[in-house]
PDB file of N, CA and C in Angstrom:
ATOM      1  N   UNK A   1    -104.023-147.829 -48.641  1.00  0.00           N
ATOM      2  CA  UNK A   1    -104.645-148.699 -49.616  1.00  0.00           C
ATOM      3  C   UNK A   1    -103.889-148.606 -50.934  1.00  0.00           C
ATOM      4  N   UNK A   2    -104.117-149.687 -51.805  1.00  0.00           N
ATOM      5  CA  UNK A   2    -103.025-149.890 -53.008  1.00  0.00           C
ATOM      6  C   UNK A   2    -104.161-149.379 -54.053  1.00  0.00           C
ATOM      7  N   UNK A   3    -103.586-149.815 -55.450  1.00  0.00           N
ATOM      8  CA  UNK A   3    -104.346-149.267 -56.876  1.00  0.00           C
ATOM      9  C   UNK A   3    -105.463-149.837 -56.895  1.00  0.00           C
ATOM     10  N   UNK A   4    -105.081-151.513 -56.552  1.00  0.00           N
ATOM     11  CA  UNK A   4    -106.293-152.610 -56.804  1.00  0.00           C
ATOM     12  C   UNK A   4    -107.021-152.363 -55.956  1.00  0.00           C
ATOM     13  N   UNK A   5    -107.131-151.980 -54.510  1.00  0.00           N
ATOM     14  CA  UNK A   5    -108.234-152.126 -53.469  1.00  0.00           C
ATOM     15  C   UNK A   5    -109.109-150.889 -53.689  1.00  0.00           C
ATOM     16  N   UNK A   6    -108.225-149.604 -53.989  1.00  0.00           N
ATOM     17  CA  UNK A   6    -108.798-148.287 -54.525  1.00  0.00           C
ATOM     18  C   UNK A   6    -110.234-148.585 -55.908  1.00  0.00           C
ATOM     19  N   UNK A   7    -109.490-149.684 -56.942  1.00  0.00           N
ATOM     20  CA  UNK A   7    -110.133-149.893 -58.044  1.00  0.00           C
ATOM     21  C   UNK A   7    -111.061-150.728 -57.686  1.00  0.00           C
ATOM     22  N   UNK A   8    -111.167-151.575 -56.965  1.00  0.00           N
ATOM     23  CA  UNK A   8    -112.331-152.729 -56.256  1.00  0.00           C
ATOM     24  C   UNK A   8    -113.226-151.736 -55.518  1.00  0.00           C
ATOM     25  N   UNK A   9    -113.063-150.565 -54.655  1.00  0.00           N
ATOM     26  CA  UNK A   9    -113.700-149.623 -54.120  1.00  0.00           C
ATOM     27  C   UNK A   9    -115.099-148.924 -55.060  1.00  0.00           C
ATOM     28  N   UNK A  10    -114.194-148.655 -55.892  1.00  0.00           N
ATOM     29  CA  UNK A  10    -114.464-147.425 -56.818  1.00  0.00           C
ATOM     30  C   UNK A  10    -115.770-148.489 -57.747  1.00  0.00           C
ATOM     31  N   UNK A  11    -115.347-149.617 -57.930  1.00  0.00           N
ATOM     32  CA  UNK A  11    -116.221-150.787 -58.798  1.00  0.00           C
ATOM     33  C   UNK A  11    -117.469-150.399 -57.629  1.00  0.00           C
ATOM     34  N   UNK A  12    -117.182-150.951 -56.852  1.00  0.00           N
ATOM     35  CA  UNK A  12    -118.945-151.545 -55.977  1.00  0.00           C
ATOM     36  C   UNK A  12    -119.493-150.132 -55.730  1.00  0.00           C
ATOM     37  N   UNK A  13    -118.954-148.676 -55.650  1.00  0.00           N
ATOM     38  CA  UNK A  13    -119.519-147.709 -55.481  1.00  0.00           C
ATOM     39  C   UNK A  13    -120.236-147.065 -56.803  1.00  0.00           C
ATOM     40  N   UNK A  14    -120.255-147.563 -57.992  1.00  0.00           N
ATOM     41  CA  UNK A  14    -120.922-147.302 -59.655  1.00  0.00           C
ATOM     42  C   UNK A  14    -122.315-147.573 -58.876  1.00  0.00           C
ATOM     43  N   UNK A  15    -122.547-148.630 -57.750  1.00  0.00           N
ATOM     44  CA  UNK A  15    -124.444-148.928 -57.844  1.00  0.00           C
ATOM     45  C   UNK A  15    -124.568-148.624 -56.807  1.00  0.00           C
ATOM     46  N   UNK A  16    -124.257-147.726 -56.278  1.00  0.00           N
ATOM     47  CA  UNK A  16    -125.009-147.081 -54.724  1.00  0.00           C
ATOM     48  C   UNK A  16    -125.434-145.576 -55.297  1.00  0.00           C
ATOM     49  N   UNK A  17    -126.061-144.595 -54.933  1.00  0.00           N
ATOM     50  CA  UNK A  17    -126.677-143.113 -54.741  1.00  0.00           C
ATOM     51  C   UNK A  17    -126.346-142.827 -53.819  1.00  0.00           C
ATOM     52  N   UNK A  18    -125.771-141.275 -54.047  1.00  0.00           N
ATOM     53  CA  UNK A  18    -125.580-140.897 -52.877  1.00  0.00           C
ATOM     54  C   UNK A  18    -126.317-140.976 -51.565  1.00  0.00           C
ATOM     55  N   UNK A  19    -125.725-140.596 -50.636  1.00  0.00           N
ATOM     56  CA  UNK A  19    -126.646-140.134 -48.996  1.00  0.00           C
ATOM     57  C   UNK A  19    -126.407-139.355 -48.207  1.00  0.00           C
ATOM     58  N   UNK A  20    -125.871-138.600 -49.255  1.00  0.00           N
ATOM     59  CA  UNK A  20    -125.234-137.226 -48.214  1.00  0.00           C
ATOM     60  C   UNK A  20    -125.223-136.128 -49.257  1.00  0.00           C
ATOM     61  N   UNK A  21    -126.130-134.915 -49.170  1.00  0.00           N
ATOM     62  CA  UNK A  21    -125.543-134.044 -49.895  1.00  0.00           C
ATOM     63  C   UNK A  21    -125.477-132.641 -49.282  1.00  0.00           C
ATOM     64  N   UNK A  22    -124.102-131.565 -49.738  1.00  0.00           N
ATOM     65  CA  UNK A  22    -123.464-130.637 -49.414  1.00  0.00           C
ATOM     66  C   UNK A  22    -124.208-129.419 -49.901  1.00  0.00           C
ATOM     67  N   UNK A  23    -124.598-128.935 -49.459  1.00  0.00           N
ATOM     68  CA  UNK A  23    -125.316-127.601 -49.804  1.00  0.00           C
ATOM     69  C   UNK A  23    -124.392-126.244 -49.651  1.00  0.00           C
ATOM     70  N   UNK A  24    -124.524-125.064 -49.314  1.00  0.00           N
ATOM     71  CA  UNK A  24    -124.173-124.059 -49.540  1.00  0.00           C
ATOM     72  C   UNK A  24    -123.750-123.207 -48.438  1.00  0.00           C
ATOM     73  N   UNK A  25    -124.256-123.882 -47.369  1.00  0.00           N
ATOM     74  CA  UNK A  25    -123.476-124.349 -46.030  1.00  0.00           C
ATOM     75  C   UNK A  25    -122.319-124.861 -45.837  1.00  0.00           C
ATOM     76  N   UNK A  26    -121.728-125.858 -46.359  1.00  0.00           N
ATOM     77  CA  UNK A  26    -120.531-126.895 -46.840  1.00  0.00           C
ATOM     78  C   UNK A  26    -120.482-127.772 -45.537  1.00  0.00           C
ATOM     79  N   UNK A  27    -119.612-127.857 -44.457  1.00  0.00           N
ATOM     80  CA  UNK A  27    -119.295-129.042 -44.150  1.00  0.00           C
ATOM     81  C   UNK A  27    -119.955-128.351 -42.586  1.00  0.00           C
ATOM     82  N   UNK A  28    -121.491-128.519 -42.409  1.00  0.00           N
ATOM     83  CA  UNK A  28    -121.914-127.951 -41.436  1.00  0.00           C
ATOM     84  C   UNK A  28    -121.545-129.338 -39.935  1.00  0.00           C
ATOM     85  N   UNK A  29    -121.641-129.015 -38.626  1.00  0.00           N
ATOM     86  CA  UNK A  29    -122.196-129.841 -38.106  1.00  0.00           C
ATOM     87  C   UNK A  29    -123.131-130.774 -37.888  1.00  0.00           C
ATOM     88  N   UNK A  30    -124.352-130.850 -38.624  1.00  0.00           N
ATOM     89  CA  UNK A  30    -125.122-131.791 -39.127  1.00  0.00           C
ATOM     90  C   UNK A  30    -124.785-132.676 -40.273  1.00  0.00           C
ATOM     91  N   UNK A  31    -123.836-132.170 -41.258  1.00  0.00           N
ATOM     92  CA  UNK A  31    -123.452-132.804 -42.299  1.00  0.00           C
ATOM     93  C   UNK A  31    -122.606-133.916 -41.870  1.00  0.00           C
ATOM     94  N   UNK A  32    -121.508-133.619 -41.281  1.00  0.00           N
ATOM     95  CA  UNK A  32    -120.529-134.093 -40.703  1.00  0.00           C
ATOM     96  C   UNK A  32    -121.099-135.718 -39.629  1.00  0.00           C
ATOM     97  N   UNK A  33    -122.056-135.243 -38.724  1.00  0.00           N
ATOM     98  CA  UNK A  33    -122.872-136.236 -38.487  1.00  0.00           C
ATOM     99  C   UNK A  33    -123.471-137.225 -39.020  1.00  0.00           C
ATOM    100  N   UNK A  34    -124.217-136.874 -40.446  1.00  0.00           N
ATOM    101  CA  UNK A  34    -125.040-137.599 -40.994  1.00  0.00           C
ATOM    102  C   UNK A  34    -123.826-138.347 -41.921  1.00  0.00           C
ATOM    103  N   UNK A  35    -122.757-137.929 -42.373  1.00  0.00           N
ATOM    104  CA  UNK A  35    -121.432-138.581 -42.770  1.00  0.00           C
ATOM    105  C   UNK A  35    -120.832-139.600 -42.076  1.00  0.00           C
ATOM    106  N   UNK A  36    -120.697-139.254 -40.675  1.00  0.00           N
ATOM    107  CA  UNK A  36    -120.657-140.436 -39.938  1.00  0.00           C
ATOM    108  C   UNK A  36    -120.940-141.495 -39.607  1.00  0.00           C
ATOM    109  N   UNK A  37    -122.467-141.234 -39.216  1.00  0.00           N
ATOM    110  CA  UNK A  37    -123.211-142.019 -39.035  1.00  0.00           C
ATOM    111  C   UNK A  37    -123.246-143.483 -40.356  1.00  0.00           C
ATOM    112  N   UNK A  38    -123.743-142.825 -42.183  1.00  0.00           N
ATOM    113  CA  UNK A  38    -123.834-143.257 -42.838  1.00  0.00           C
ATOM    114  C   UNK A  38    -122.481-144.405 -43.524  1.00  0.00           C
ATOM    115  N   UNK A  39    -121.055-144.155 -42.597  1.00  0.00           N
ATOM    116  CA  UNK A  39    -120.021-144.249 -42.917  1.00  0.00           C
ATOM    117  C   UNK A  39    -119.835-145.765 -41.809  1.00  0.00           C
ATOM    118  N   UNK A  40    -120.556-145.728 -40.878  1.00  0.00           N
ATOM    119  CA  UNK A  40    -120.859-146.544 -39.760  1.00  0.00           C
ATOM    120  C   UNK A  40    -121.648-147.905 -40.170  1.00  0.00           C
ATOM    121  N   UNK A  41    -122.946-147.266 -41.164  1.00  0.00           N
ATOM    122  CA  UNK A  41    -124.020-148.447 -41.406  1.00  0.00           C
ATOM    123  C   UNK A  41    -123.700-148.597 -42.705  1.00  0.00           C
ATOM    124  N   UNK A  42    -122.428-147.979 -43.788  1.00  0.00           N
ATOM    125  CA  UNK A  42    -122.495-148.614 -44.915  1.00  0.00           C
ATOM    126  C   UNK A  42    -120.935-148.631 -45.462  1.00  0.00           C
ATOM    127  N   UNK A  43    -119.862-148.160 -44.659  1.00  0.00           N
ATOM    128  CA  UNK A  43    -118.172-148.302 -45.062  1.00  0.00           C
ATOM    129  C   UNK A  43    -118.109-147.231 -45.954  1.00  0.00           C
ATOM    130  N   UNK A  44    -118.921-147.724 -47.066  1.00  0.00           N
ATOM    131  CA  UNK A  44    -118.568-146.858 -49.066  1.00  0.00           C
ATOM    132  C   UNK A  44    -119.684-146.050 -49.080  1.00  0.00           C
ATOM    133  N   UNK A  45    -119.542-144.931 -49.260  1.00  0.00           N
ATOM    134  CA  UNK A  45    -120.847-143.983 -49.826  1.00  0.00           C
ATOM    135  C   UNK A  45    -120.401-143.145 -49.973  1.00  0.00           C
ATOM    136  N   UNK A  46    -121.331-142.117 -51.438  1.00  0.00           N
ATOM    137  CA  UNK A  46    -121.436-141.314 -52.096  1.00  0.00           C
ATOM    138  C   UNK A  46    -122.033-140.080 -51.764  1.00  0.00           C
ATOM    139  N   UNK A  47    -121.273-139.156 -51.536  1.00  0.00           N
ATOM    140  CA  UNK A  47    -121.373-138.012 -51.479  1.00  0.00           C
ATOM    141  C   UNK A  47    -121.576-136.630 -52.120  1.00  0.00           C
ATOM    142  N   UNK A  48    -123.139-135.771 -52.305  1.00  0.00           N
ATOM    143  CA  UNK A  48    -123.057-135.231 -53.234  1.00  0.00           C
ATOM    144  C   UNK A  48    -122.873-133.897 -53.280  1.00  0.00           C
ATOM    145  N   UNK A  49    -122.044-132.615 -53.966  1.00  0.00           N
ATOM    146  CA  UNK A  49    -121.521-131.850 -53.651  1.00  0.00           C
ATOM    147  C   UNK A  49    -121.999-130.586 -54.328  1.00  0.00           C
ATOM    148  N   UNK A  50    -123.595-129.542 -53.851  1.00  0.00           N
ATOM    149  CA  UNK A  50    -123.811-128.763 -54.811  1.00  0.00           C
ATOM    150  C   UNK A  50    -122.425-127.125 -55.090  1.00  0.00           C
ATOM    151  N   UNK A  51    -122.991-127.349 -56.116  1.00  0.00           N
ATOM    152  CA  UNK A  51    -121.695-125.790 -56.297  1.00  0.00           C
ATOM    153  C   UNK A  51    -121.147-126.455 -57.418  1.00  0.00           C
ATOM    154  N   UNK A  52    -120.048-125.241 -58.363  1.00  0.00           N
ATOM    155  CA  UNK A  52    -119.905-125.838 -59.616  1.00  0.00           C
ATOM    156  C   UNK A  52    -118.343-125.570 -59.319  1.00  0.00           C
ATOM    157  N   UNK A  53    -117.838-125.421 -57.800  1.00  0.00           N
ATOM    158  CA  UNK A  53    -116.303-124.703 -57.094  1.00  0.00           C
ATOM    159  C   UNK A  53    -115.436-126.061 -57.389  1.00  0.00           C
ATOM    160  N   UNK A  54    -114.714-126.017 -58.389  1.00  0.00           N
ATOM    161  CA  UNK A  54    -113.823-127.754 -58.388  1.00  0.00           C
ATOM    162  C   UNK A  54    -113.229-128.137 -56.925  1.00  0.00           C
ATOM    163  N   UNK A  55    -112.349-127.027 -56.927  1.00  0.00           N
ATOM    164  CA  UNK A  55    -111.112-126.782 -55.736  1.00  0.00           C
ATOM    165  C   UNK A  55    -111.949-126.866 -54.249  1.00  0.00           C
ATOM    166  N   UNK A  56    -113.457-126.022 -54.281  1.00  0.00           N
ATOM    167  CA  UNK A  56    -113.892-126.408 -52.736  1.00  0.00           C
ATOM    168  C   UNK A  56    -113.910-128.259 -52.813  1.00  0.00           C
ATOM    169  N   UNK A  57    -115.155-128.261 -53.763  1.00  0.00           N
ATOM    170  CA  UNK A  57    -114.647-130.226 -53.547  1.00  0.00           C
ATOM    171  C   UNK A  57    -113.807-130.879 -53.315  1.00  0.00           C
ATOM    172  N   UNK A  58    -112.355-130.995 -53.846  1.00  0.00           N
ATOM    173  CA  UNK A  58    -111.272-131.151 -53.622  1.00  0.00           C
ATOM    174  C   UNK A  58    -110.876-131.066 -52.053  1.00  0.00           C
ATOM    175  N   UNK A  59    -111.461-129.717 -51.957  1.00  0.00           N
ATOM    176  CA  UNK A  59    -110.885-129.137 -50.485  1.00  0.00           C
ATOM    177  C   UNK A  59    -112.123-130.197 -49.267  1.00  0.00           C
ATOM    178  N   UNK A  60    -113.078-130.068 -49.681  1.00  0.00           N
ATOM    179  CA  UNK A  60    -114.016-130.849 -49.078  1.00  0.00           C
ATOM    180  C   UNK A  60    -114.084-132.588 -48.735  1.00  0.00           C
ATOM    181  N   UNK A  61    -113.648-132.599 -49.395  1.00  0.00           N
ATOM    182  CA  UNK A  61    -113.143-134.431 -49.996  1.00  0.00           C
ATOM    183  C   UNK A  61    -111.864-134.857 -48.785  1.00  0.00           C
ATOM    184  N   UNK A  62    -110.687-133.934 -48.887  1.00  0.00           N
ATOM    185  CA  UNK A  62    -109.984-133.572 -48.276  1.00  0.00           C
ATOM    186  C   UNK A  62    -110.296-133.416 -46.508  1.00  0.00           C
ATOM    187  N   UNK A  63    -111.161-132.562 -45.750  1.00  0.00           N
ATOM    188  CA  UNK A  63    -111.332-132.308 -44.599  1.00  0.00           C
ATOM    189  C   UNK A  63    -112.098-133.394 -44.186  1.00  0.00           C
ATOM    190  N   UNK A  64    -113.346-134.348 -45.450  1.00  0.00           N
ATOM    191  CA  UNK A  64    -114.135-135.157 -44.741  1.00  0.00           C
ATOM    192  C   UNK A  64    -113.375-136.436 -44.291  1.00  0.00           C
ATOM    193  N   UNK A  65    -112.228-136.768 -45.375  1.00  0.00           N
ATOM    194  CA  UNK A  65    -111.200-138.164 -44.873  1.00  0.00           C
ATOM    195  C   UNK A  65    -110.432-137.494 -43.751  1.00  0.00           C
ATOM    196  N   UNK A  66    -109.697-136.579 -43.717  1.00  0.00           N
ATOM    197  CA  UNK A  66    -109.215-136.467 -42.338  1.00  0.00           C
ATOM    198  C   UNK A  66    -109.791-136.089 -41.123  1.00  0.00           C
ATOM    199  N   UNK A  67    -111.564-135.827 -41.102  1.00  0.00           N
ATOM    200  CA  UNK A  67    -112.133-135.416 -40.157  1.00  0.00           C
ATOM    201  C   UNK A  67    -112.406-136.524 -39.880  1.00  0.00           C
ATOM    202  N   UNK A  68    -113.111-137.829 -40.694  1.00  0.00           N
ATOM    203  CA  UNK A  68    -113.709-139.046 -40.414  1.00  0.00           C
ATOM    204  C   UNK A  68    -112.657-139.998 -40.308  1.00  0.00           C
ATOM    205  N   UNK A  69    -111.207-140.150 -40.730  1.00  0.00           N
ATOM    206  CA  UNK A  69    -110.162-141.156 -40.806  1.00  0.00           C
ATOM    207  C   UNK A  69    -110.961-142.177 -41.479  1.00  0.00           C
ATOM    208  N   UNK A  70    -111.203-141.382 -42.970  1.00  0.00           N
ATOM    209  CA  UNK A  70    -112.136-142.154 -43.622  1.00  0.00           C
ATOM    210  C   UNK A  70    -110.266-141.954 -45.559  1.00  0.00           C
ATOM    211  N   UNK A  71    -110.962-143.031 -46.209  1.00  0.00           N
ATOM    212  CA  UNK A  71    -110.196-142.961 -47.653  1.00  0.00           C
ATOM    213  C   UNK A  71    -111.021-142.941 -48.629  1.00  0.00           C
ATOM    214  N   UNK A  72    -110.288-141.316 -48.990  1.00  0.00           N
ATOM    215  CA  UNK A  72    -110.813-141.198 -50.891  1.00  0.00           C
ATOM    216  C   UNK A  72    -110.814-141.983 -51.660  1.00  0.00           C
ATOM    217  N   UNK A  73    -111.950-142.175 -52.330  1.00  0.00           N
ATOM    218  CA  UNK A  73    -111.814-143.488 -53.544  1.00  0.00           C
ATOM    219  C   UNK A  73    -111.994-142.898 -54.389  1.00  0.00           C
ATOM    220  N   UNK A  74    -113.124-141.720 -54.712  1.00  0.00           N
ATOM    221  CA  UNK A  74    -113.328-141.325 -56.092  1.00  0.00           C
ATOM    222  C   UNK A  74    -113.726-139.950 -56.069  1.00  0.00           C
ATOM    223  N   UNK A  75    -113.829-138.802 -57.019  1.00  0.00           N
ATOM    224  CA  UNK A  75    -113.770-137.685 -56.765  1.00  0.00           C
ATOM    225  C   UNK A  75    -113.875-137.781 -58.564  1.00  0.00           C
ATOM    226  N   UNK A  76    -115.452-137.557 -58.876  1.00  0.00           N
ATOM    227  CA  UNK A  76    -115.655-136.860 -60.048  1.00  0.00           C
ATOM    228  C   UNK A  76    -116.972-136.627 -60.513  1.00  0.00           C
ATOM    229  N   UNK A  77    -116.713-135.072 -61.081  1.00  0.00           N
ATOM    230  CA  UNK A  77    -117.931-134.077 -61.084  1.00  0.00           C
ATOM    231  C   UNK A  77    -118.061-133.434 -59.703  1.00  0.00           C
ATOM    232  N   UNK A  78    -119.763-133.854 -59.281  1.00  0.00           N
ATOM    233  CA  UNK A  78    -119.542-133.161 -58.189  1.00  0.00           C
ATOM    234  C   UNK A  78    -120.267-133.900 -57.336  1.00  0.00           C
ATOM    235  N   UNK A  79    -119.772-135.455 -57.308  1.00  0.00           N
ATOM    236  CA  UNK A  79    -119.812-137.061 -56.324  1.00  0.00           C
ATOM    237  C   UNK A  79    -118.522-136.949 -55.613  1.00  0.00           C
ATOM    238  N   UNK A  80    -118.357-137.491 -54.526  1.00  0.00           N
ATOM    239  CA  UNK A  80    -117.442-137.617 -53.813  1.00  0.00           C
ATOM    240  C   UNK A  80    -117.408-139.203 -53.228  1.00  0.00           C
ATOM    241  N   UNK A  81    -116.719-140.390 -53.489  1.00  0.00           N
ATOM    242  CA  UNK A  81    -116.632-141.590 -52.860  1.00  0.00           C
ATOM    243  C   UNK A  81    -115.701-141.855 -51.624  1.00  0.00           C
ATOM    244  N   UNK A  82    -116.316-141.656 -50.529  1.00  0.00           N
ATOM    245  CA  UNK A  82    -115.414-142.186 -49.201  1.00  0.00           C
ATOM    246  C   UNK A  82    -115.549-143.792 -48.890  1.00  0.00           C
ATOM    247  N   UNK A  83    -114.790-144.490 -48.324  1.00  0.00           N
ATOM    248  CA  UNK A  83    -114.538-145.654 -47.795  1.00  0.00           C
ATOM    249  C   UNK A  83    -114.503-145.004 -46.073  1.00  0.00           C
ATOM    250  N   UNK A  84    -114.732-146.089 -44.990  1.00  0.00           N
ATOM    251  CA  UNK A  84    -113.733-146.305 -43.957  1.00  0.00           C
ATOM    252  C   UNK A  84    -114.659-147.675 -43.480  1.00  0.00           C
ATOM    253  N   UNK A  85    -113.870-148.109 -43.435  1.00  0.00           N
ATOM    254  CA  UNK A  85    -114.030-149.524 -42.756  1.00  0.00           C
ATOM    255  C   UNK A  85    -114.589-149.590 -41.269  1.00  0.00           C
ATOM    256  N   UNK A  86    -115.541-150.586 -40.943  1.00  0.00           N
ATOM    257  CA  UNK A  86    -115.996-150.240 -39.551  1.00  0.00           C
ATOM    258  C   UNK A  86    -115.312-151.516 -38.797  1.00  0.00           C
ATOM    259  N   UNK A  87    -115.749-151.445 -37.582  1.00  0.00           N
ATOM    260  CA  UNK A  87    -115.638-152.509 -36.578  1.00  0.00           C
ATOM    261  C   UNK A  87    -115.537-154.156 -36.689  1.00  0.00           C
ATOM    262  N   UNK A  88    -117.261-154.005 -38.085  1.00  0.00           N
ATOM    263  CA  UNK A  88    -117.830-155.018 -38.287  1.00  0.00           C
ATOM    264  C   UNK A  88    -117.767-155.311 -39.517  1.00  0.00           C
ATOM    265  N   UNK A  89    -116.847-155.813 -40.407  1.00  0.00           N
ATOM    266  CA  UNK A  89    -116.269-155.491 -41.720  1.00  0.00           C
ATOM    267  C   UNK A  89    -117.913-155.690 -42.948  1.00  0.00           C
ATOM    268  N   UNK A  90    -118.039-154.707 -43.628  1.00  0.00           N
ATOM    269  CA  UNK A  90    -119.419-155.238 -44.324  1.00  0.00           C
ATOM    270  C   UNK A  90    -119.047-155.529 -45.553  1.00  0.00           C
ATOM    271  N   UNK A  91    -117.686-155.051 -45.931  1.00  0.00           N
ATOM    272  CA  UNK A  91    -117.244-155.035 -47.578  1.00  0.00           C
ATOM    273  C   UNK A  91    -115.857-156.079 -47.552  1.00  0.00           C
ATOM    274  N   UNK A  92    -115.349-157.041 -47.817  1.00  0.00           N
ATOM    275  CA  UNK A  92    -114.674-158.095 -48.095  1.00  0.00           C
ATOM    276  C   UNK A  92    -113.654-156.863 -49.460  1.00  0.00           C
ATOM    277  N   UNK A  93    -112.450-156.313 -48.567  1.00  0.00           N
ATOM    278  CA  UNK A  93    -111.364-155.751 -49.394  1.00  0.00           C
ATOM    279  C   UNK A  93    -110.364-156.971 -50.278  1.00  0.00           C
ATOM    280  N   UNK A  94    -109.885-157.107 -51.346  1.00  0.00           N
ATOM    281  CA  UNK A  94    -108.816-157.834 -51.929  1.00  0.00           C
ATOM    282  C   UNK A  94    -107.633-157.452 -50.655  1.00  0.00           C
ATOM    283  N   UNK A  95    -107.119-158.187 -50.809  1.00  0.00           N
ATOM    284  CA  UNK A  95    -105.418-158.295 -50.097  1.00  0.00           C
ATOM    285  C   UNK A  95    -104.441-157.231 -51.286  1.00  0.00           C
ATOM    286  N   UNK A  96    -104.446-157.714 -52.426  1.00  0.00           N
ATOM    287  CA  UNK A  96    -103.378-157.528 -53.455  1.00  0.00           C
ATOM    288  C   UNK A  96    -104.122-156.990 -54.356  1.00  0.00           C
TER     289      UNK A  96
END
């Protein structure tokens, strides 16, 4: 993905709440599921990350796009914005 589709991402994800949040457990098998799943019925969602660890987030942000073949859009504080596009396109990406 380019700057603009990243920045069109990052726009429509300001009015969603999260639906996923990371507890102290971190990236349990249930989490990972309910990531999926939510990644299935909505492309873009917000992810919320307790702990005040920058670098686990980072690191977390990290394992959930390459576990899900999902793309980072946004990563600040302690929100996490994934994309992945489904089957059934629900979000209309720019080209350019």
């Amino acid at each position: 993905m380019n700057s603009k589709q990243i920045s069109f991402l990052r726009s429509l994800a300001h009015n969603i709440n999260p639906v996923v949040m990371i507890g102290n457990n971190g990236l349990s098998e249930s989490v990972l599921k309910e990531i999926d799943s939510s990644l299935n019925a909505h492309e873009l969602i917000k992810i919320k990350v307790l702990g005040d660890d920058r670098a686990l987030r980072v690191s977390l942000l990290e394992q959930i796009c390459q576990q899900m073949g999902a793309v980072a859009v946004h990563h600040i504080g302690k929100q996490l914005v994934v994309y992945r596009a489904s089957s059934t396109p629900k979000i209309v990406i720019p080209k350019q």
